[in-house]
N, C-alpha and C. Protein backbone atom coordinates (compact mmCIF):
# COMPACT_ATOMS: atom_id res chain seq x y z
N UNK A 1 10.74 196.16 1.18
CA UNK A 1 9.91 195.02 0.79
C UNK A 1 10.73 193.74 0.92
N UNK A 2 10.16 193.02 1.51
CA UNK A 2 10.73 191.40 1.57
C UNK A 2 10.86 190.76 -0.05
N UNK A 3 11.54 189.96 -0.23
CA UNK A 3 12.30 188.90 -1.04
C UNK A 3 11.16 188.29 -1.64
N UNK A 4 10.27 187.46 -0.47
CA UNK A 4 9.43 186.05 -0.57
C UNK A 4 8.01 186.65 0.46
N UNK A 5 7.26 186.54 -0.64
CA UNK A 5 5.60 186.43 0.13
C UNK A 5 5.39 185.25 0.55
N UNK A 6 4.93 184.64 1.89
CA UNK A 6 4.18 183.59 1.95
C UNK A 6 2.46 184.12 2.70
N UNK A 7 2.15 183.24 1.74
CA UNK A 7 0.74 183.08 1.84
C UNK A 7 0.06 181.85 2.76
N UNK A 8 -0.53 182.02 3.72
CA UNK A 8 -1.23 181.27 4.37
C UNK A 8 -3.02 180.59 4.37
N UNK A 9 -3.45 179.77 4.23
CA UNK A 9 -4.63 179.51 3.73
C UNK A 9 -5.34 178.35 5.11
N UNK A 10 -4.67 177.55 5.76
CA UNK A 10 -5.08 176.85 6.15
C UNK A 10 -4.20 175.15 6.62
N UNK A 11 -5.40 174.46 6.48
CA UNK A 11 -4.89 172.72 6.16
C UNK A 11 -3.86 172.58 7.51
N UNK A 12 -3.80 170.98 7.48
CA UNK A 12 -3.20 170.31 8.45
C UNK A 12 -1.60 171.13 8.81
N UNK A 13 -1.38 171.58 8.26
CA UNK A 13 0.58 172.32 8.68
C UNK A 13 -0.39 173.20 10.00
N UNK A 14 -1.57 173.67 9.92
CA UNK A 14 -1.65 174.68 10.88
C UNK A 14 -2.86 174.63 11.90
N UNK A 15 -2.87 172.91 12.47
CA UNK A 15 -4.08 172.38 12.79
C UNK A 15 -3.66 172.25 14.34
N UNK A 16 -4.21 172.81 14.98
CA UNK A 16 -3.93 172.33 16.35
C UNK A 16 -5.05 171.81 17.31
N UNK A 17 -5.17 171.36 18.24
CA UNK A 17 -5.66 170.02 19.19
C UNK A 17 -6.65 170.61 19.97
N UNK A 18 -8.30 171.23 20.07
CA UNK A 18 -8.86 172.32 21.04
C UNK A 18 -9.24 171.07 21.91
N UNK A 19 -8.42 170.86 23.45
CA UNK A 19 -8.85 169.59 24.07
C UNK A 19 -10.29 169.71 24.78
N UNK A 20 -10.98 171.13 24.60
CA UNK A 20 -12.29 171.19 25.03
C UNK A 20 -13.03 170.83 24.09
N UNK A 21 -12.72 170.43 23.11
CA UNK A 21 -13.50 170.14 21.85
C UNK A 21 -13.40 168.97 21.24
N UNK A 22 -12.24 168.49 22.01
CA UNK A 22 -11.93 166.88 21.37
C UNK A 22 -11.55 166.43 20.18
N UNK A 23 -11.03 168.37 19.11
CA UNK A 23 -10.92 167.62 17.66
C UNK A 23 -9.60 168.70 17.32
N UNK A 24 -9.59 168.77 15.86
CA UNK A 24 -8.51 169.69 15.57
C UNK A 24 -9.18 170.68 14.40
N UNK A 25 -8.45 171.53 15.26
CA UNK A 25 -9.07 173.03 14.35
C UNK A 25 -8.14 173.66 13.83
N UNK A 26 -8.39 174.07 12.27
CA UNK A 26 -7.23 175.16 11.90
C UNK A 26 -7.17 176.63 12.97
N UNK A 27 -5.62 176.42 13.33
CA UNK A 27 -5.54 177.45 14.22
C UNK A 27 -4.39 178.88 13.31
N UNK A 28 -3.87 179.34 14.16
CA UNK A 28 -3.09 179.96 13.63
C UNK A 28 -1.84 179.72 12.71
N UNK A 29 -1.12 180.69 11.62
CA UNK A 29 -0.28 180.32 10.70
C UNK A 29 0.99 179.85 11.89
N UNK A 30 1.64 178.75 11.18
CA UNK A 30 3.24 178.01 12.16
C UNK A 30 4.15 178.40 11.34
N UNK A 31 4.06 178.55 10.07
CA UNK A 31 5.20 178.82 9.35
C UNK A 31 6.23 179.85 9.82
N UNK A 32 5.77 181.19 10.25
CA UNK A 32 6.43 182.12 11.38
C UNK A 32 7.59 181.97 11.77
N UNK A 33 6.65 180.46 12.72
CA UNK A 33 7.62 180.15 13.77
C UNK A 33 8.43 179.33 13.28
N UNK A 34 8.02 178.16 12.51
CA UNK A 34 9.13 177.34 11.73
C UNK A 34 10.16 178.10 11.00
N UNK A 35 10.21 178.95 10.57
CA UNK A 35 11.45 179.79 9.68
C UNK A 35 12.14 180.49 10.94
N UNK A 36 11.47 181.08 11.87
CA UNK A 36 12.00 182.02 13.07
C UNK A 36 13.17 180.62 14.07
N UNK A 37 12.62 179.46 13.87
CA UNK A 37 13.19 178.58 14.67
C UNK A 37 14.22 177.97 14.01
N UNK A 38 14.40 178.13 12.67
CA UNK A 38 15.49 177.67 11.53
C UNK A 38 16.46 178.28 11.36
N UNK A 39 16.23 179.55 11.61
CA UNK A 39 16.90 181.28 11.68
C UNK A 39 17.01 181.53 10.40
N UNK A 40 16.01 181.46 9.85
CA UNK A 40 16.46 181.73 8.15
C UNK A 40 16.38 183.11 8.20
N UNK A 41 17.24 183.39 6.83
CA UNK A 41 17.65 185.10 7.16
C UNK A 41 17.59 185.62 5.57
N UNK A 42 16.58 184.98 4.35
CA UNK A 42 15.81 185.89 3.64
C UNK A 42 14.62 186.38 3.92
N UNK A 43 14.85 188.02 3.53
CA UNK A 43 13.33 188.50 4.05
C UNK A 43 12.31 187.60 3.67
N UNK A 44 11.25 187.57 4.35
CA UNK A 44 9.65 186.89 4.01
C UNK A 44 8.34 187.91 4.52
N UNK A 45 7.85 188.12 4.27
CA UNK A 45 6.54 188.52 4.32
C UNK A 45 5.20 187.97 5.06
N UNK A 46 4.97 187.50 6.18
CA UNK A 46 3.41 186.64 5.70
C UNK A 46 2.31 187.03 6.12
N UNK A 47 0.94 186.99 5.08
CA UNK A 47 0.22 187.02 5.31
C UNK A 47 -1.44 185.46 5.34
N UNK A 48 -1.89 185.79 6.54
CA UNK A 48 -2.87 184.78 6.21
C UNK A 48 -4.49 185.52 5.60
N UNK A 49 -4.50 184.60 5.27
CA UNK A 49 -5.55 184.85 4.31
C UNK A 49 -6.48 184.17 4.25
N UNK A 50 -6.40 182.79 5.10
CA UNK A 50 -7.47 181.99 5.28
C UNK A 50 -7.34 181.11 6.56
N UNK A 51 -8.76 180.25 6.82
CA UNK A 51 -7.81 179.23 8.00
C UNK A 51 -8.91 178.81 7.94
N UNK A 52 -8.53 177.36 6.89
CA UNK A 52 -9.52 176.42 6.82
C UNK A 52 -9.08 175.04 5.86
N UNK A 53 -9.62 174.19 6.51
CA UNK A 53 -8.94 172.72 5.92
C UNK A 53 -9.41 172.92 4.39
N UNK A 54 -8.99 172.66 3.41
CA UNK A 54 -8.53 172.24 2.27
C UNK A 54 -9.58 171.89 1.78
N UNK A 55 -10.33 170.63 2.50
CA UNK A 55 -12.20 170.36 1.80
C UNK A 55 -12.58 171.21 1.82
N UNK A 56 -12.74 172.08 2.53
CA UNK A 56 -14.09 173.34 2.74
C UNK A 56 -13.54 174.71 1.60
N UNK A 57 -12.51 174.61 1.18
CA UNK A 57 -12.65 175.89 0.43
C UNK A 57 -13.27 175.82 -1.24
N UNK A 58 -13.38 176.60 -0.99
CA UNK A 58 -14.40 177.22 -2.34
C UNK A 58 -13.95 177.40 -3.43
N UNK A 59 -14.95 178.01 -4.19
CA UNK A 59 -14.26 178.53 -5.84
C UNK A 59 -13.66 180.12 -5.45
N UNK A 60 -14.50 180.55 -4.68
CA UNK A 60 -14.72 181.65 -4.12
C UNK A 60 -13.29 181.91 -3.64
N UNK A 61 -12.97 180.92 -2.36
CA UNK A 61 -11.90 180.77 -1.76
C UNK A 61 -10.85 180.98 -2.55
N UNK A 62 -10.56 179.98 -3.75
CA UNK A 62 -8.93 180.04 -4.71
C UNK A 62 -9.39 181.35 -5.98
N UNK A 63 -10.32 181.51 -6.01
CA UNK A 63 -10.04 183.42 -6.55
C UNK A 63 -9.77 184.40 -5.39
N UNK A 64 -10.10 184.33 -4.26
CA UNK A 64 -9.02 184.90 -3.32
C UNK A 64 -7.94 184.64 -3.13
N UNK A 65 -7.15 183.57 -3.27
CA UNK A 65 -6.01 183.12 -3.36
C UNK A 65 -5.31 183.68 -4.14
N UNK A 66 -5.86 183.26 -5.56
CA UNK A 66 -5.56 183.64 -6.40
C UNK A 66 -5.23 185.69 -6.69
N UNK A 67 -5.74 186.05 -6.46
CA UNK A 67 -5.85 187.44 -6.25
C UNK A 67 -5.14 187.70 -5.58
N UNK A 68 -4.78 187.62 -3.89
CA UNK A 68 -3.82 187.77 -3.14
C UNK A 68 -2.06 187.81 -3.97
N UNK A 69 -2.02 186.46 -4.27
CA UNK A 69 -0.95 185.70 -4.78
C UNK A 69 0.03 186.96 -6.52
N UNK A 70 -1.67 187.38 -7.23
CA UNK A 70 -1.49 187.68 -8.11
C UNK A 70 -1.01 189.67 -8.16
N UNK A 71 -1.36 189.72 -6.93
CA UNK A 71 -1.79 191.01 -7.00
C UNK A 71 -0.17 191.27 -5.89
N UNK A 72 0.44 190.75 -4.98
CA UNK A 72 2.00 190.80 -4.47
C UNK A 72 2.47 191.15 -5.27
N UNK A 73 3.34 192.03 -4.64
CA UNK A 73 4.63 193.03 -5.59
C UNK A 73 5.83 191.81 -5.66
N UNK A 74 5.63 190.69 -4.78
CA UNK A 74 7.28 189.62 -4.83
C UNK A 74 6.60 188.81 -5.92
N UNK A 75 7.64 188.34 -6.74
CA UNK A 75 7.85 187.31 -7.35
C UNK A 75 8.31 186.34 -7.33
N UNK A 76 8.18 186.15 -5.84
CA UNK A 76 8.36 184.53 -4.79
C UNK A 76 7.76 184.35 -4.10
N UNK A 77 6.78 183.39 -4.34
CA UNK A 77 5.52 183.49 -3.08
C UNK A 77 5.24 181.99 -3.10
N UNK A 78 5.22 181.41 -1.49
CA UNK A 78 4.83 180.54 -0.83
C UNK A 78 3.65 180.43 -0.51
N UNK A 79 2.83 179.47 -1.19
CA UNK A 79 1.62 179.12 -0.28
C UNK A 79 1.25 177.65 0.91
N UNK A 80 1.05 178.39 1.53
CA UNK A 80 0.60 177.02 2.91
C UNK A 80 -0.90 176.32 2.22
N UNK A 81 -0.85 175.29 2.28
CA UNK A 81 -2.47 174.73 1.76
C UNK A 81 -2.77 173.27 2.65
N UNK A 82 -3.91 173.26 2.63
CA UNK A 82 -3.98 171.90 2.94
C UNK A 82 -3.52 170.85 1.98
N UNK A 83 -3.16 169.38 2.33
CA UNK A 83 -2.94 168.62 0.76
C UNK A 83 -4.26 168.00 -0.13
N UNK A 84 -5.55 168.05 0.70
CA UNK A 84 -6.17 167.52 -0.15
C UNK A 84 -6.64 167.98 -0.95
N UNK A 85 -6.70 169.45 -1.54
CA UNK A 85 -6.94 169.90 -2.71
C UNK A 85 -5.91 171.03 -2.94
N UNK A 86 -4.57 170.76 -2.70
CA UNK A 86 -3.71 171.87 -3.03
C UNK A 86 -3.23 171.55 -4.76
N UNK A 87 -3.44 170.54 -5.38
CA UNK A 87 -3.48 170.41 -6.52
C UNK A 87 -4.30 171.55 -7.49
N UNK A 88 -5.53 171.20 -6.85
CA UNK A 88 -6.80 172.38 -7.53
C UNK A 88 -6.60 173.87 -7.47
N UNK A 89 -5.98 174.31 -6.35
CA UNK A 89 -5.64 175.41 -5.96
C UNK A 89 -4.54 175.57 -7.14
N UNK A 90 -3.56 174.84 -7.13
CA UNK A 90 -2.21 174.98 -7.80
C UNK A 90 -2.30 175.29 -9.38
N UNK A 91 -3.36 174.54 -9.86
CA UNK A 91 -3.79 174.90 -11.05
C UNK A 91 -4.16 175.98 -11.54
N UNK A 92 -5.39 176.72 -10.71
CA UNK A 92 -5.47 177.88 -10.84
C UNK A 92 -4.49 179.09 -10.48
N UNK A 93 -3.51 178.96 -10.01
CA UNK A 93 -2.53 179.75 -10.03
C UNK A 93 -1.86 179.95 -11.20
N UNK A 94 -1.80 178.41 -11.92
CA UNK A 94 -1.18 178.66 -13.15
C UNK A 94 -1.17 179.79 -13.75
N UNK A 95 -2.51 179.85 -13.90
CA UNK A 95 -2.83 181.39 -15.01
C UNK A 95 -2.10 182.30 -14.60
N UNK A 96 -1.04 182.80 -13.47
CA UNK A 96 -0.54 183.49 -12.89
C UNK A 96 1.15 183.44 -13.68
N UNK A 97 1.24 184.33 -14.39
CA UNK A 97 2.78 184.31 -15.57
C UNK A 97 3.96 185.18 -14.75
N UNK A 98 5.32 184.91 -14.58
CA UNK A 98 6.21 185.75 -14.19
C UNK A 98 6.30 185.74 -12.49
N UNK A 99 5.63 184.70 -12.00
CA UNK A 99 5.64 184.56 -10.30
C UNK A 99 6.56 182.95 -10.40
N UNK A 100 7.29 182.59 -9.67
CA UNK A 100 7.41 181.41 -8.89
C UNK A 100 6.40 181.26 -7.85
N UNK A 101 5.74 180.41 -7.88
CA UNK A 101 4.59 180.45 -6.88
C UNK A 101 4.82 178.48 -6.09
N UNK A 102 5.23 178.18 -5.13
CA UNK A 102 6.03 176.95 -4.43
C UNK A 102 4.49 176.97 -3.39
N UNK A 103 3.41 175.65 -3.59
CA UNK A 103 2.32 175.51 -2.79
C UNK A 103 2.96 174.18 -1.81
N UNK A 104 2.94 174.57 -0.57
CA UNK A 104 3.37 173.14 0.74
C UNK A 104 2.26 172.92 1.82
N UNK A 105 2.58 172.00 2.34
CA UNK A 105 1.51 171.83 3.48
C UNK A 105 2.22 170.20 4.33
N UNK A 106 1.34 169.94 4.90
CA UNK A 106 1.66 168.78 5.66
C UNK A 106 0.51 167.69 5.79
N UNK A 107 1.32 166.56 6.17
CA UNK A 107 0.41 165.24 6.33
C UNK A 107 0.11 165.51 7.53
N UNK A 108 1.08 166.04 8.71
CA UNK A 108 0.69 166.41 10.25
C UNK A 108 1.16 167.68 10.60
N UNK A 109 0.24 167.98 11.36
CA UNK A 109 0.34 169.39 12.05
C UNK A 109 1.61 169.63 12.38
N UNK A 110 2.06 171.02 12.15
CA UNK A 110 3.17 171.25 12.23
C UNK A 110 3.75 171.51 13.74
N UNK A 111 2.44 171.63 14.85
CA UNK A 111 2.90 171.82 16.56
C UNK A 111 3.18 170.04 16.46
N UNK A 112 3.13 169.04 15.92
CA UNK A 112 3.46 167.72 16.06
C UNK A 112 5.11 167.35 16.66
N UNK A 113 5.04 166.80 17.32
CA UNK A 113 6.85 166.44 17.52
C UNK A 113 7.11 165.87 16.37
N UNK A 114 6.61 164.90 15.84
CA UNK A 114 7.17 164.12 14.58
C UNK A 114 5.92 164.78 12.97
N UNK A 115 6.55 165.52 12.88
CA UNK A 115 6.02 166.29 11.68
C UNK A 115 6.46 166.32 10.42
N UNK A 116 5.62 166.45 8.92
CA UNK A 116 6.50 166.31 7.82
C UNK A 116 6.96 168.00 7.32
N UNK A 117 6.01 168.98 8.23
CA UNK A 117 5.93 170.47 8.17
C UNK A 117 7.30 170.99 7.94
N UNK A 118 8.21 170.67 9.07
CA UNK A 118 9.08 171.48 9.01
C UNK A 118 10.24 171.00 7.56
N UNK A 119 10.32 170.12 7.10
CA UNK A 119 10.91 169.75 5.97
C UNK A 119 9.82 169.81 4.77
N UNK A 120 8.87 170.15 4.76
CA UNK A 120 8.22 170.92 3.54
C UNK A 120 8.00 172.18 3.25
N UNK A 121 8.30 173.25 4.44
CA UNK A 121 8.45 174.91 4.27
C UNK A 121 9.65 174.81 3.91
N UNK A 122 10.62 173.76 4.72
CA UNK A 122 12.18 174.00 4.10
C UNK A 122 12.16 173.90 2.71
N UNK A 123 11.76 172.96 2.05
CA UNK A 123 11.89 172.55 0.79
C UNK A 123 11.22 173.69 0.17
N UNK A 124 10.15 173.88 0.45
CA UNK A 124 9.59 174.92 -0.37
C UNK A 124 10.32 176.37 -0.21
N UNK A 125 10.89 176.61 0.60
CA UNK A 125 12.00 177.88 0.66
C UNK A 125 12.74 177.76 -0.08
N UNK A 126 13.39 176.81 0.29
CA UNK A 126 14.41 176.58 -1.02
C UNK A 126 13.95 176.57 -2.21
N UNK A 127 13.18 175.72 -2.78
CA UNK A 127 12.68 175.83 -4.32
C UNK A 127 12.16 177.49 -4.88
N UNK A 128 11.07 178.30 -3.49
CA UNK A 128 10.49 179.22 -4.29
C UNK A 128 12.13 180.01 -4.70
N UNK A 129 13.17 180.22 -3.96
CA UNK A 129 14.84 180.96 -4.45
C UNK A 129 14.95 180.30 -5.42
N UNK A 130 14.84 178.81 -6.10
CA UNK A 130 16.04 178.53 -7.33
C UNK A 130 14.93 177.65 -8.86
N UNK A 131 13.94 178.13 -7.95
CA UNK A 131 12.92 177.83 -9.48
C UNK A 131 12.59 178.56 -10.27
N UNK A 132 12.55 178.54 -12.03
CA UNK A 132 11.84 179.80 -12.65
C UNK A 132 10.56 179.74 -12.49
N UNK A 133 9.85 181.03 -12.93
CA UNK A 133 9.02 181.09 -13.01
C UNK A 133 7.93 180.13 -13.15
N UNK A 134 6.90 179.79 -12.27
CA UNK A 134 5.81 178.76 -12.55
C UNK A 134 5.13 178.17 -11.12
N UNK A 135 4.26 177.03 -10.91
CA UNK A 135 3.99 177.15 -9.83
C UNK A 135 4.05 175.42 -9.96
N UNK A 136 4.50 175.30 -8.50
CA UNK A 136 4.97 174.06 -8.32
C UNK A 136 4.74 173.54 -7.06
N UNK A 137 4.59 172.61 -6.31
CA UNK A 137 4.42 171.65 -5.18
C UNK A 137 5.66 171.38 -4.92
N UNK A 138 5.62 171.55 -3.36
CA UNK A 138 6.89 170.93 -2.67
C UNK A 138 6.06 170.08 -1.64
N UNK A 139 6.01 168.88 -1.52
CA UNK A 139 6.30 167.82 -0.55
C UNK A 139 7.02 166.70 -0.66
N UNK A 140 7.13 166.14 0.77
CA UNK A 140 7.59 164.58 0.20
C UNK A 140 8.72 164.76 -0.40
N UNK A 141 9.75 165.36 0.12
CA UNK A 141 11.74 166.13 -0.32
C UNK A 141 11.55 166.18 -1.90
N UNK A 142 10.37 166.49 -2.72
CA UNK A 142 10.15 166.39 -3.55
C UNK A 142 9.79 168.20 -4.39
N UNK A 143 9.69 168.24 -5.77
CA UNK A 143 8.94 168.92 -6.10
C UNK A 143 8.44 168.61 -7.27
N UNK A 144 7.15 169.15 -7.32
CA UNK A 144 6.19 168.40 -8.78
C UNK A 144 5.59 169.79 -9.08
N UNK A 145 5.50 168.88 -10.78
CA UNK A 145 4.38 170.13 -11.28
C UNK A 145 2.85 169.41 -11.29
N UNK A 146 2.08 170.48 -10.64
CA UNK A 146 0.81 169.84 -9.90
C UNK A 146 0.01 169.45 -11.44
N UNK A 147 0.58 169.64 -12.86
CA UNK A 147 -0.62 168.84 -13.61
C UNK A 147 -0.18 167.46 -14.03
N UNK A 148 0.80 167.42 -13.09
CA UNK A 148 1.35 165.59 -13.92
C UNK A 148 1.40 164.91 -12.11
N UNK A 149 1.01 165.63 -11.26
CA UNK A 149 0.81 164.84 -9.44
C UNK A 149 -0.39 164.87 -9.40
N UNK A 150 -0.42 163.93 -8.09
CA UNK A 150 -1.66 163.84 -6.82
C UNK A 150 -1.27 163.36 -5.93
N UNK A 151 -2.05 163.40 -5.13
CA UNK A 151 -1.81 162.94 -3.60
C UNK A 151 -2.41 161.34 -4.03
N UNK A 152 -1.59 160.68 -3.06
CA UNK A 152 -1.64 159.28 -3.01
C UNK A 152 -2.31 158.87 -1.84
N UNK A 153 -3.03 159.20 -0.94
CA UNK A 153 -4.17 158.63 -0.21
C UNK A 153 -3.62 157.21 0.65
N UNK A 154 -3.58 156.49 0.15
CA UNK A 154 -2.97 155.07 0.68
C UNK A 154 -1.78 155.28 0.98
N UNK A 155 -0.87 155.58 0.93
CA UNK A 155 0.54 156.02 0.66
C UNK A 155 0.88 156.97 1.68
N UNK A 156 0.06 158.03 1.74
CA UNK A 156 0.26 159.54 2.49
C UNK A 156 1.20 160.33 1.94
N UNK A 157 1.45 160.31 0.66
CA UNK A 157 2.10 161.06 0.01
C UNK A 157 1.73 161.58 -1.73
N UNK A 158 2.40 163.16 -1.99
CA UNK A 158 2.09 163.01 -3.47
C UNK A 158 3.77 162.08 -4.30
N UNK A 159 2.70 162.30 -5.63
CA UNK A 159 3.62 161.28 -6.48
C UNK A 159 3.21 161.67 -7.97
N UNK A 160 4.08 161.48 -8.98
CA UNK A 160 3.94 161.54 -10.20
C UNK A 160 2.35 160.69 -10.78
N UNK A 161 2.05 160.97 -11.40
CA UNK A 161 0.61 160.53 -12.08
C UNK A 161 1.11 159.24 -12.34
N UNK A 162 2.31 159.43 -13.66
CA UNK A 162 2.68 158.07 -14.19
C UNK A 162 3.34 157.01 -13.58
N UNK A 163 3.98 157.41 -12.03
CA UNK A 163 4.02 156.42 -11.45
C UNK A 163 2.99 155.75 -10.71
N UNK A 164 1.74 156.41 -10.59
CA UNK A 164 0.65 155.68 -10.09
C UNK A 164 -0.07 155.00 -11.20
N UNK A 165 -0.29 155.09 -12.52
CA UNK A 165 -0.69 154.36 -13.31
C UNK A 165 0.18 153.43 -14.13
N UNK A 166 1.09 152.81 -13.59
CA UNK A 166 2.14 151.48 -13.88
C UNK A 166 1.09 150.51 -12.87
């Protein structure tokens, strides 16, 4: 058994360009390849489990998540999410006791040359190894606990609550 589950769901880290279509579609999980191209050398696991931007998932959707996440034999598990509701997701994980659970994603697709992807799986690798137990956000060389963040919209980044209400 591997070390670290990562979980795959979707959102911009795994959006690629269909030029017959003129738009971007969640395509397949990158994380794979981003760790395979880093040469990182703790076991990982991954499975996807979804592939769909972040608006569109459901209640439905994060009790599958949730379930997936809860029901892994590791007690290090990575989730890929989109950012615009990886907060909501993150919450409901909470209820989840005795996991490190590290949720990342990206502002741009991770096939991007200039991407924030590959320094937010990093970060989140690193954190799901040296965090206790709980579930936490890695973006933005950052990590937060998703009931005191949000995403900052104007900005393109998350951020502490209380620094957005100064």
């Amino acid at each position: 058994m591997s070390d670290i589950k990562i979980i795959t769901t979707g959102g911009t880290i795994d959006k690629i360009y269909f030029d017959a279509k003129s738009e971007f579609q969640v395509g397949a999980p990158q994380i794979g390849e981003v760790l395979k191209e880093a040469n990182v050398t703790p076991g990982f696991e991954i499975t996807s489990l979804l592939r769909k931007d972040s608006l569109d998932l459901t209640d439905a959707d994060r009790n599958r998540i949730y379930k997936a996440v809860k029901s892994c034999p590791q007690n290090r598990v990575i989730v890929t999410h989109g950012t615009d509701t990886m907060i909501t997701t993150a919450l409901v994980l909470k209820k989840i006791a005795q996991k490190t659970i590290v949720l990342t994603g990206a502002m741009q697709p991770a096939k991007f040359r200039f991407t924030d992807a590959v320094f937010n799986i990093a970060s989140a690798f690193a954190a799901v190894q040296l965090l206790p137990a709980g579930v936490y956000i890695a973006m933005n060389g950052r990590i937060f606990d998703p009931q005191t963040s949000r995403k900052n919209r104007d900005l393109n980044r998350f951020e502490r609550r209380d620094k957005l209400d100064k």
